[in-house]
C-alpha atoms as a PDB file:
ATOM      1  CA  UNK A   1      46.765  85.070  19.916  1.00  0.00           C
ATOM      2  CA  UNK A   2      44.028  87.511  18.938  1.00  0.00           C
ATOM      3  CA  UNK A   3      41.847  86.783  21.779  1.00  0.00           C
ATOM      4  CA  UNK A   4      44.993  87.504  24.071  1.00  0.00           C
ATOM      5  CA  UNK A   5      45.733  90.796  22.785  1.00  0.00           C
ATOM      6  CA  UNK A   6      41.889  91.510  23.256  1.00  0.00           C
ATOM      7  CA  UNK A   7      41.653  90.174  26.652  1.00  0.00           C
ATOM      8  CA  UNK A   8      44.811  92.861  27.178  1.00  0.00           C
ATOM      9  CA  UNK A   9      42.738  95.712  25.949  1.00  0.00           C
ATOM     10  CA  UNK A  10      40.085  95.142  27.966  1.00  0.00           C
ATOM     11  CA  UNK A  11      41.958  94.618  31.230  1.00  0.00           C
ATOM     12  CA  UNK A  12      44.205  97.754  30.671  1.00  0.00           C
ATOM     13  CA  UNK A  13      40.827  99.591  29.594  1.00  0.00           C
ATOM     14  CA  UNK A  14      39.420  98.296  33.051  1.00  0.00           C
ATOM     15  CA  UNK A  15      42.761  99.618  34.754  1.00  0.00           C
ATOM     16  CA  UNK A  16      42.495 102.902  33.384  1.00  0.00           C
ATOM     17  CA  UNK A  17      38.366 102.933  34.505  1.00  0.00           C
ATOM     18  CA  UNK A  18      39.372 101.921  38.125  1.00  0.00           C
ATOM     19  CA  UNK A  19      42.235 104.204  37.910  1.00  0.00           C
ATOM     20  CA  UNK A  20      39.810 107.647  36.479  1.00  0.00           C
ATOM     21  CA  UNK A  21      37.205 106.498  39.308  1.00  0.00           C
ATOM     22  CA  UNK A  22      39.574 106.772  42.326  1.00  0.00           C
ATOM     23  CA  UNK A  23      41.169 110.026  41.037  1.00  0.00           C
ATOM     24  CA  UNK A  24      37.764 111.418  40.592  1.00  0.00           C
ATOM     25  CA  UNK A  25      36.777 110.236  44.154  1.00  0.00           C
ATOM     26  CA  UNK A  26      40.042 111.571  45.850  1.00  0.00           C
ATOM     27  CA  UNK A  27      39.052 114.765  44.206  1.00  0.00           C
ATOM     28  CA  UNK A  28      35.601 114.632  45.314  1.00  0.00           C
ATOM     29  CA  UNK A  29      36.619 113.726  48.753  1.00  0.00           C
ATOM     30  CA  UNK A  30      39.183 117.099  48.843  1.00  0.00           C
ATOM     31  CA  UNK A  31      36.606 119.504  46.908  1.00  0.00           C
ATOM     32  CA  UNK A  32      37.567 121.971  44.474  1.00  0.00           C
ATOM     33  CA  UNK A  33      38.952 124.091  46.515  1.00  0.00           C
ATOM     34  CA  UNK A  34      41.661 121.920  48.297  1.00  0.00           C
ATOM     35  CA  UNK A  35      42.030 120.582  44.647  1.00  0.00           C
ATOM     36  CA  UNK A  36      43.095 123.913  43.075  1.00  0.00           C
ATOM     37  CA  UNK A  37      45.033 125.020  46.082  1.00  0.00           C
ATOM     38  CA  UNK A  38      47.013 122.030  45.419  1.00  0.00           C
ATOM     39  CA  UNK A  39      47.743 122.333  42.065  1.00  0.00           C
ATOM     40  CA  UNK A  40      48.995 126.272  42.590  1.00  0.00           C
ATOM     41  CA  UNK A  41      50.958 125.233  45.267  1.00  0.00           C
ATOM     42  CA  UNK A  42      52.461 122.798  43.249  1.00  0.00           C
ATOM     43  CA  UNK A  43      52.762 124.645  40.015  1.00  0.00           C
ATOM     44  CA  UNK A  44      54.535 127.615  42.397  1.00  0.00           C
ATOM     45  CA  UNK A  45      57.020 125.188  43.475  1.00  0.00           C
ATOM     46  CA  UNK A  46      57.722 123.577  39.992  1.00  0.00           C
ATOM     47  CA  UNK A  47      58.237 127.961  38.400  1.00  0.00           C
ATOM     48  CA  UNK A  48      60.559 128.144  41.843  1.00  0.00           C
ATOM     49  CA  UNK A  49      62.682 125.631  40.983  1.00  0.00           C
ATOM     50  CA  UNK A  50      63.356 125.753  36.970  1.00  0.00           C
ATOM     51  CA  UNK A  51      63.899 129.760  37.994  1.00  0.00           C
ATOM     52  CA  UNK A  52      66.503 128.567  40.664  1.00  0.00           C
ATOM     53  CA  UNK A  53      68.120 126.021  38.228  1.00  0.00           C
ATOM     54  CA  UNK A  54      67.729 126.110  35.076  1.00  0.00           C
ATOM     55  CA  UNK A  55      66.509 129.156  33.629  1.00  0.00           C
ATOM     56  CA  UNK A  56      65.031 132.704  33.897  1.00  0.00           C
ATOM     57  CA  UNK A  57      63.182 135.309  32.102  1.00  0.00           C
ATOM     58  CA  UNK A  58      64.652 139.162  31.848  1.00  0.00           C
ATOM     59  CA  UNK A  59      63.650 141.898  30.137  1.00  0.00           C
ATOM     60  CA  UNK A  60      65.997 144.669  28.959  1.00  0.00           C
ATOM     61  CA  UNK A  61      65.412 147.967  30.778  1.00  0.00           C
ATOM     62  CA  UNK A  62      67.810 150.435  29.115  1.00  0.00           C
ATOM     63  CA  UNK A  63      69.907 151.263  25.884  1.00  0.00           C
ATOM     64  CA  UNK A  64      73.474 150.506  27.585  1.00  0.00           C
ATOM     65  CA  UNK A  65      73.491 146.987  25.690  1.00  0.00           C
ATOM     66  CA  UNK A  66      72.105 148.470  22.246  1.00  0.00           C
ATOM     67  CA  UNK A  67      71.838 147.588  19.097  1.00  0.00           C
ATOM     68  CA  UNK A  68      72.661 144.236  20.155  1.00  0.00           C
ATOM     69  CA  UNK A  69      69.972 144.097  22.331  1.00  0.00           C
ATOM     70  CA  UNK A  70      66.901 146.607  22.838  1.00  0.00           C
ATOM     71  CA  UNK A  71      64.600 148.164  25.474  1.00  0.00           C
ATOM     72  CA  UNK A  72      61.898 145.846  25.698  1.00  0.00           C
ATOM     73  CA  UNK A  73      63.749 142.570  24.752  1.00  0.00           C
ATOM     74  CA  UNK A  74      63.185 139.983  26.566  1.00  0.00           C
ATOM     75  CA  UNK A  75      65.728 137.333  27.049  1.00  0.00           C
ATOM     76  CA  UNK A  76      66.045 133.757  28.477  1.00  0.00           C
ATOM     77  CA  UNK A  77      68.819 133.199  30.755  1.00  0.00           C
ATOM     78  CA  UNK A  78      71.384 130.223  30.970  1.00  0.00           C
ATOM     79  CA  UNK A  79      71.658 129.451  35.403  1.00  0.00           C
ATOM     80  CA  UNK A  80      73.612 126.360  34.942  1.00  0.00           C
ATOM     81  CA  UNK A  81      75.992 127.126  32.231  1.00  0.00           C
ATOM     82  CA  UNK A  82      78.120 128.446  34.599  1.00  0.00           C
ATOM     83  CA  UNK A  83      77.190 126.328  38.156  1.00  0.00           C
ATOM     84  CA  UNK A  84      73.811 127.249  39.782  1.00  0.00           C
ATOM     85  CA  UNK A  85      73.538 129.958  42.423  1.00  0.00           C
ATOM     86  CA  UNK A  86      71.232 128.494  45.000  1.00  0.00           C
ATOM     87  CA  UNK A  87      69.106 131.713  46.439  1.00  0.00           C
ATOM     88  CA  UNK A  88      70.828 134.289  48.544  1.00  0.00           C
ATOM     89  CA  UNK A  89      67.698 135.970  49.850  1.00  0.00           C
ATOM     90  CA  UNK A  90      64.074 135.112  51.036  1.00  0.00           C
ATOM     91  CA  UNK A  91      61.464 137.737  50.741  1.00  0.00           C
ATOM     92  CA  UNK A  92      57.565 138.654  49.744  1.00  0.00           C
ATOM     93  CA  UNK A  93      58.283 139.033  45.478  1.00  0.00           C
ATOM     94  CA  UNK A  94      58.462 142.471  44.154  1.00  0.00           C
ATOM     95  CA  UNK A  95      59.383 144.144  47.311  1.00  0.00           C
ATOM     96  CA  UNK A  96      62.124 144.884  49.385  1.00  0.00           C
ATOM     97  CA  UNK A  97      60.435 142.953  52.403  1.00  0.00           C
ATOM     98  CA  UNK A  98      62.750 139.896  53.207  1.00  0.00           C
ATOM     99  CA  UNK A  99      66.305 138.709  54.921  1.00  0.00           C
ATOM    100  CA  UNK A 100      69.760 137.573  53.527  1.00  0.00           C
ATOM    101  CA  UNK A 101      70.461 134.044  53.893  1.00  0.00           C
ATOM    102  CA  UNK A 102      73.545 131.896  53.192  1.00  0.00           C
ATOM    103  CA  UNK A 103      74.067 130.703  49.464  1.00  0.00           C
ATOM    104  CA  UNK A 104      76.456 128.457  47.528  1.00  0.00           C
ATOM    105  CA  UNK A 105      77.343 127.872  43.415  1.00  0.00           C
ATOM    106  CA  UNK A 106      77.173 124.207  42.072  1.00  0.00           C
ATOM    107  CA  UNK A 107      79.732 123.051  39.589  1.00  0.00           C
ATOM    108  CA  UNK A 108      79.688 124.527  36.229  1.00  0.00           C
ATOM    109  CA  UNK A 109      79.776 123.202  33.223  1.00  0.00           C
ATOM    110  CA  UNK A 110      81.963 125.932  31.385  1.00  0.00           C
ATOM    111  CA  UNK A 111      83.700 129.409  32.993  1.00  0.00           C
ATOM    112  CA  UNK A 112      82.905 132.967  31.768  1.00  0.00           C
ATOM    113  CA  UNK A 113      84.577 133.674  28.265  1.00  0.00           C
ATOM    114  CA  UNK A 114      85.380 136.657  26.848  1.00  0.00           C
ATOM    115  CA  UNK A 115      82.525 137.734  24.528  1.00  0.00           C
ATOM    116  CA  UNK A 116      79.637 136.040  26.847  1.00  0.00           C
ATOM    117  CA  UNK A 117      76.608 138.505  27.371  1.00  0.00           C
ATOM    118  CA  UNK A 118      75.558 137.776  31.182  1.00  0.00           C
ATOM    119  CA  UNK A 119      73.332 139.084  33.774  1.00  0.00           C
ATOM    120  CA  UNK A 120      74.572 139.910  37.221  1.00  0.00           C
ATOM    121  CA  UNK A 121      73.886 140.789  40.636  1.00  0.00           C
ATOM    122  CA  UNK A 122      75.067 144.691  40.650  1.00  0.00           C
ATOM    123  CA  UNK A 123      77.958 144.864  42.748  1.00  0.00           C
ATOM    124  CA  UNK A 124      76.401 148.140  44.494  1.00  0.00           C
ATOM    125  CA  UNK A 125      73.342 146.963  45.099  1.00  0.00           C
ATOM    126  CA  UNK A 126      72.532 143.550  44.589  1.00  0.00           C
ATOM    127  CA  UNK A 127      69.188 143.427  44.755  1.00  0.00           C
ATOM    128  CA  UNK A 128      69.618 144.883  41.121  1.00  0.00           C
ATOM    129  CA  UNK A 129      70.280 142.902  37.755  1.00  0.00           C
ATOM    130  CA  UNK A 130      72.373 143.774  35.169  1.00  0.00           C
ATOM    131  CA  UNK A 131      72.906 142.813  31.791  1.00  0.00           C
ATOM    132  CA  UNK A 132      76.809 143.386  30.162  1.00  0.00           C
ATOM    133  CA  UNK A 133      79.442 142.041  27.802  1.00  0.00           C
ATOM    134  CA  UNK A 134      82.173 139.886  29.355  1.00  0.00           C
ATOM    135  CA  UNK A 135      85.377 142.145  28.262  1.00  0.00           C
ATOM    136  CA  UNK A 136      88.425 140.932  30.518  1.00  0.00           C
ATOM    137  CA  UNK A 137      89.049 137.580  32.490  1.00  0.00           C
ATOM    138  CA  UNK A 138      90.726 137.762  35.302  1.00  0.00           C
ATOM    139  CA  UNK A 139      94.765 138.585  35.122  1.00  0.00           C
ATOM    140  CA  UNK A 140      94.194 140.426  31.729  1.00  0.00           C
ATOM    141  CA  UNK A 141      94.973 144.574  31.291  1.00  0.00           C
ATOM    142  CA  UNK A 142      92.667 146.323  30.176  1.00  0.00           C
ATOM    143  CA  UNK A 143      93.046 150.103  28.081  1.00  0.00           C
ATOM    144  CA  UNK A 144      91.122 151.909  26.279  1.00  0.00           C
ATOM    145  CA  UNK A 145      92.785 154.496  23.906  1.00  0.00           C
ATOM    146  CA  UNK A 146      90.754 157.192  21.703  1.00  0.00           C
ATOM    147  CA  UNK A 147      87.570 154.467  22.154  1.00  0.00           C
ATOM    148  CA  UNK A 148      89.387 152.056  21.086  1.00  0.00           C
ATOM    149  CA  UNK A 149      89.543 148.877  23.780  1.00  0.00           C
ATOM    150  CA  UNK A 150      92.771 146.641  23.679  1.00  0.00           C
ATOM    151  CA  UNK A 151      93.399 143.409  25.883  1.00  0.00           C
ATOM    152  CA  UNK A 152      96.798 142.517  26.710  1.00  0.00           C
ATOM    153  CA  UNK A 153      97.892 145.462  24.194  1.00  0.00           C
ATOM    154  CA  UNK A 154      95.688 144.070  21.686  1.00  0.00           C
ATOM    155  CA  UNK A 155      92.783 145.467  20.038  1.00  0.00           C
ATOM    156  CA  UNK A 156      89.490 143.732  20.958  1.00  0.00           C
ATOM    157  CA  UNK A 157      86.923 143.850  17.977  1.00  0.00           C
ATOM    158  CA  UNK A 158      83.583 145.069  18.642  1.00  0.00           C
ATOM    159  CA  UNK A 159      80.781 143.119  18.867  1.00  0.00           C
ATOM    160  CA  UNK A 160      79.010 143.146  15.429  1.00  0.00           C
ATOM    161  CA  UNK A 161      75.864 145.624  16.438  1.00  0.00           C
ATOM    162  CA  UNK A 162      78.124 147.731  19.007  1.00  0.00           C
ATOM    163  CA  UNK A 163      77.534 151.384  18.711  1.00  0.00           C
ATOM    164  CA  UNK A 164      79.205 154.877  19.606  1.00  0.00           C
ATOM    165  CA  UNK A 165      76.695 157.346  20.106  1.00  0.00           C
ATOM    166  CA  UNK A 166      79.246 160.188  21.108  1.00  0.00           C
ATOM    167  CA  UNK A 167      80.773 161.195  18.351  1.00  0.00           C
ATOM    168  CA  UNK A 168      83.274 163.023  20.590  1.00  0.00           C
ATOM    169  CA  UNK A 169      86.587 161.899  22.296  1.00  0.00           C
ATOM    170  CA  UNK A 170      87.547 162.841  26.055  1.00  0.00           C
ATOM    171  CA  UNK A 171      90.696 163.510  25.891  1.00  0.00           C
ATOM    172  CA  UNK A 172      93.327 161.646  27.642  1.00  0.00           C
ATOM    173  CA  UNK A 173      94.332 164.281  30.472  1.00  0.00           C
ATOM    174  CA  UNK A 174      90.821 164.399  31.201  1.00  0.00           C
ATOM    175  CA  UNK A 175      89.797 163.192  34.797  1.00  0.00           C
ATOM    176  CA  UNK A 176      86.044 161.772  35.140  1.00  0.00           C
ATOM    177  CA  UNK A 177      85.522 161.675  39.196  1.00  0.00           C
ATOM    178  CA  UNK A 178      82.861 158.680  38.496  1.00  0.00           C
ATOM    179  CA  UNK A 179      85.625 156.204  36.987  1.00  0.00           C
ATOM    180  CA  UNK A 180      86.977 153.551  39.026  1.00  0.00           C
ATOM    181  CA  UNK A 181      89.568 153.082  40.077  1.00  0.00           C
ATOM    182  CA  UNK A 182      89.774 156.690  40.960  1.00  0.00           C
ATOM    183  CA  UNK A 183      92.559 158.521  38.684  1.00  0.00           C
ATOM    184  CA  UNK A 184      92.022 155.964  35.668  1.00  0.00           C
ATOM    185  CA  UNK A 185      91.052 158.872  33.124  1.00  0.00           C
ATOM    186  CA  UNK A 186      87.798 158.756  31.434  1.00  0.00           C
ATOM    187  CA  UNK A 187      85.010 156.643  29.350  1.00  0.00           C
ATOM    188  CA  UNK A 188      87.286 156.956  26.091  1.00  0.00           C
ATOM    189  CA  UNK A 189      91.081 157.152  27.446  1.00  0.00           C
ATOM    190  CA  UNK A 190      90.973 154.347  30.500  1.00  0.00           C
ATOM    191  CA  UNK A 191      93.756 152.818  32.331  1.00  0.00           C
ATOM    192  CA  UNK A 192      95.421 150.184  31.978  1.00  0.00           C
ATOM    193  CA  UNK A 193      94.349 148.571  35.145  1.00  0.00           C
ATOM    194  CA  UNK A 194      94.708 144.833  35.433  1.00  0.00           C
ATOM    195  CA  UNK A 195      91.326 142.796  36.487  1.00  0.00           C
ATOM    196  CA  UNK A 196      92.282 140.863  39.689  1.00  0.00           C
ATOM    197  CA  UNK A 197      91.768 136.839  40.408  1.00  0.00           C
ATOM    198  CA  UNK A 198      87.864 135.603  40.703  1.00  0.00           C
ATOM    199  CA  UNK A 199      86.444 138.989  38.962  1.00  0.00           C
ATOM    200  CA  UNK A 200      86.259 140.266  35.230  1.00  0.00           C
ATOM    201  CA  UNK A 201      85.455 143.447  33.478  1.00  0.00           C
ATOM    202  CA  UNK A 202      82.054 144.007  31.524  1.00  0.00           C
ATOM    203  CA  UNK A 203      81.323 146.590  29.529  1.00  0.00           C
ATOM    204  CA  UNK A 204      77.967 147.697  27.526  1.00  0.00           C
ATOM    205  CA  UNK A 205      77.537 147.410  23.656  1.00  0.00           C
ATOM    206  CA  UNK A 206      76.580 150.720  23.756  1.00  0.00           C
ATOM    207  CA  UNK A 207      80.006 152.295  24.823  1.00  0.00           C
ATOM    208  CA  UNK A 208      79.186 155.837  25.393  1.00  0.00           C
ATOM    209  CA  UNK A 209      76.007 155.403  27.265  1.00  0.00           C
ATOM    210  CA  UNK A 210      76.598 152.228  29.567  1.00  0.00           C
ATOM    211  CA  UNK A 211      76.842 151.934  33.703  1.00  0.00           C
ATOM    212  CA  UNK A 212      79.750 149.615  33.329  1.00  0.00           C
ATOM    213  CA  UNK A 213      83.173 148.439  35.488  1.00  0.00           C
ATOM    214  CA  UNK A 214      84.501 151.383  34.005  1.00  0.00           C
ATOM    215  CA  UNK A 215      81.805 153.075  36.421  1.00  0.00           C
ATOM    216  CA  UNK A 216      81.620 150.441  39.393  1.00  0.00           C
ATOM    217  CA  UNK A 217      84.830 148.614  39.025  1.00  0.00           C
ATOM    218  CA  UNK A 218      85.625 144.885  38.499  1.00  0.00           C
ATOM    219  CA  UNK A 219      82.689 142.352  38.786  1.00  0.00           C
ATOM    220  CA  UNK A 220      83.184 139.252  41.734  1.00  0.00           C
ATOM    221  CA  UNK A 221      82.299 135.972  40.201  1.00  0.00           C
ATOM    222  CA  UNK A 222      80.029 135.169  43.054  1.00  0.00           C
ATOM    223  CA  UNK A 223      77.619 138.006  41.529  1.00  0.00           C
ATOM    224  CA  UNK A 224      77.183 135.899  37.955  1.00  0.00           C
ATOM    225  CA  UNK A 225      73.523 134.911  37.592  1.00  0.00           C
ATOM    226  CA  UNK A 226      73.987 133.361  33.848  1.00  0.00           C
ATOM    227  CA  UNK A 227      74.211 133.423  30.454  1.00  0.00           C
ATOM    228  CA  UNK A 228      71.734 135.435  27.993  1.00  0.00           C
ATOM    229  CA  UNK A 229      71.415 133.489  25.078  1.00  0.00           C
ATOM    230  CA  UNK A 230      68.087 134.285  23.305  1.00  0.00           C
ATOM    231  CA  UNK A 231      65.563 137.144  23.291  1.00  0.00           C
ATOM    232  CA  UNK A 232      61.696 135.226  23.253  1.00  0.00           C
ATOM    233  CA  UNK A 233      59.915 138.518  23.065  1.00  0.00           C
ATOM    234  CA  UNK A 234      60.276 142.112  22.187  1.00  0.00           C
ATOM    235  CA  UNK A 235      58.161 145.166  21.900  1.00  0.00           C
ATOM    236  CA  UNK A 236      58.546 148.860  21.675  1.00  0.00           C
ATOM    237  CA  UNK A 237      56.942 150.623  24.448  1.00  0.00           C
ATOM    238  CA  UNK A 238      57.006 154.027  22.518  1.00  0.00           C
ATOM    239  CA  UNK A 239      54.552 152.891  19.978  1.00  0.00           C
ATOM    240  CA  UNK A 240      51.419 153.064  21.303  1.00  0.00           C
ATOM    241  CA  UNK A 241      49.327 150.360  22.628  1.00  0.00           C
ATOM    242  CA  UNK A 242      46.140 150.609  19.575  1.00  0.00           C
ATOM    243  CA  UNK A 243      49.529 149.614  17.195  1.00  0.00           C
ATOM    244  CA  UNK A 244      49.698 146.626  19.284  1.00  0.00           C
ATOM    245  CA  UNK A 245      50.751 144.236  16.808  1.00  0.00           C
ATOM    246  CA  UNK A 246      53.243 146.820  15.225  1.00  0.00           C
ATOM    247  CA  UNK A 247      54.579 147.700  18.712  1.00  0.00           C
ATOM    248  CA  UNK A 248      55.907 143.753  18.406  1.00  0.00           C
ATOM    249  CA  UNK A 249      59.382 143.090  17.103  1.00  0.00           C
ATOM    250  CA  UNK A 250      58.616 140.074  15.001  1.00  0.00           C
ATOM    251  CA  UNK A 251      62.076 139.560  13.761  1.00  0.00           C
ATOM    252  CA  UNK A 252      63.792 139.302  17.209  1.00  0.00           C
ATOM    253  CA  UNK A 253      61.407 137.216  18.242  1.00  0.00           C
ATOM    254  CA  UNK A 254      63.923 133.635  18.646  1.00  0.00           C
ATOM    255  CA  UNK A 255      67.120 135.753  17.801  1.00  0.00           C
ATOM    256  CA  UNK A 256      70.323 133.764  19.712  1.00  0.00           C
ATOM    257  CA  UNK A 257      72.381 136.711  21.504  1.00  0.00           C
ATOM    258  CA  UNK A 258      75.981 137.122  20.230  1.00  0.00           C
END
């Protein structure tokens, strides 16, 4: 029996020789530089496709999601959680350079719930992503009275690390000409408007300093990108860059976003 398993060694260490030799010769035979331009080509396509599928990187740009989550956090987001959204544009990265094409969502596994932090195609520009708090699913009414947002009539709790930085109220009677729909009042006193079938109404943590549907109206399904669910890096870009390792936000670092 012993001689068997040694006879198996050697013919799987023989295997593995042949095996090296040809891979070494293929490589030879393409040269290094065919070699790497392989491997690039294929490492591109492998980045292209977990971005397209599974998941992508973003990084927080402003305060309108704060103190939940920070400028310079930056997050992993869910694509499939809610069905994949195969590419709508091609284009040179980084630039504005490129053409519309024809996309399509895959099955999800869940539907947007109230409370979900997601990143979305901005309905007025969508070559823009943006990063709010799921508020209202479609059919709900939606009011805000003296800051304080209800659902259905009732009062929606705030997010745990949701903050007011306006200490003052607009009153009711006043008319902001930015809110949507037109004639809705104002960023403290708002509606009731009811959110209409395939679109819902997001709203930043940050309540008196966020670009929200209050701003740009409801948000279309079709524009959902995914689900933020951690933060893998953060760093304050005011401290400067000698304080490297103090300019790092050890603590978020792995923080699930609620």
């Amino acid at each position: 029996m012993w001689d068997n398993v040694v006879k198996g060694w050697k013919a799987y260490r023989g295997w593995a020789k042949q095996r090296k030799e040809r891979r070494e010769a293929r490589r030879r035979a393409k040269g290094p530089v065919r070699d790497w331009l392989e491997f690039i080509i294929t490492l591109t396509i492998m980045v292209f496709v977990i971005r397209t599928t599974v998941v992508e990187a973003y990084r927080i740009p402003s305060s309108s999601m704060e103190d939940t989550l920070l400028i310079g956090d930056f997050l992993m987001v869910n694509k499939f959680l809610y069905g994949i959204r195969t590419p709508d544009r091609i284009g040179v990265p980084f630039t504005r350079i490129g053409f519309d094409v024809p996309h399509t969502r895959l099955p999800a596994l869940r539907d947007p719930q109230r409370g979900d932090v997601v990143v979305f195609k901005y309905p007025k520009d969508p070559s823009q992503n943006y990063i709010k708090r799921l508020v209202g699913l479609p059919g709900d009414t939606i009011e805000i009275r003296d800051k304080v947002l209800l659902i259905n009539g009732r009062v929606l709790t705030n997010p745990p690390k949701a903050k007011f930085a306006d200490w003052r109220v607009w009153p009711d009677e006043v008319q902001q000409r930015d809110i949507v729909p037109a004639g809705n009042g104002n960023r403290d006193n708002y509606g009731p408007v009811v959110v209409p079938d395939d679109h819902y109404f997001m709203m930043g943590d940050n309540r008196d300093n966020s670009s929200d549907s209050r701003y740009w109206g409801f948000l279309p399904h079709d524009n959902i990108v995914g689900k933020a669910f951690v933060v893998y890096f953060s760093w304050d870009k005011y401290i400067p860059f000698f304080r490297f390792y103090d300019s790092i936000r050890w603590t978020r670092i792995g923080s699930l976003i609620q």
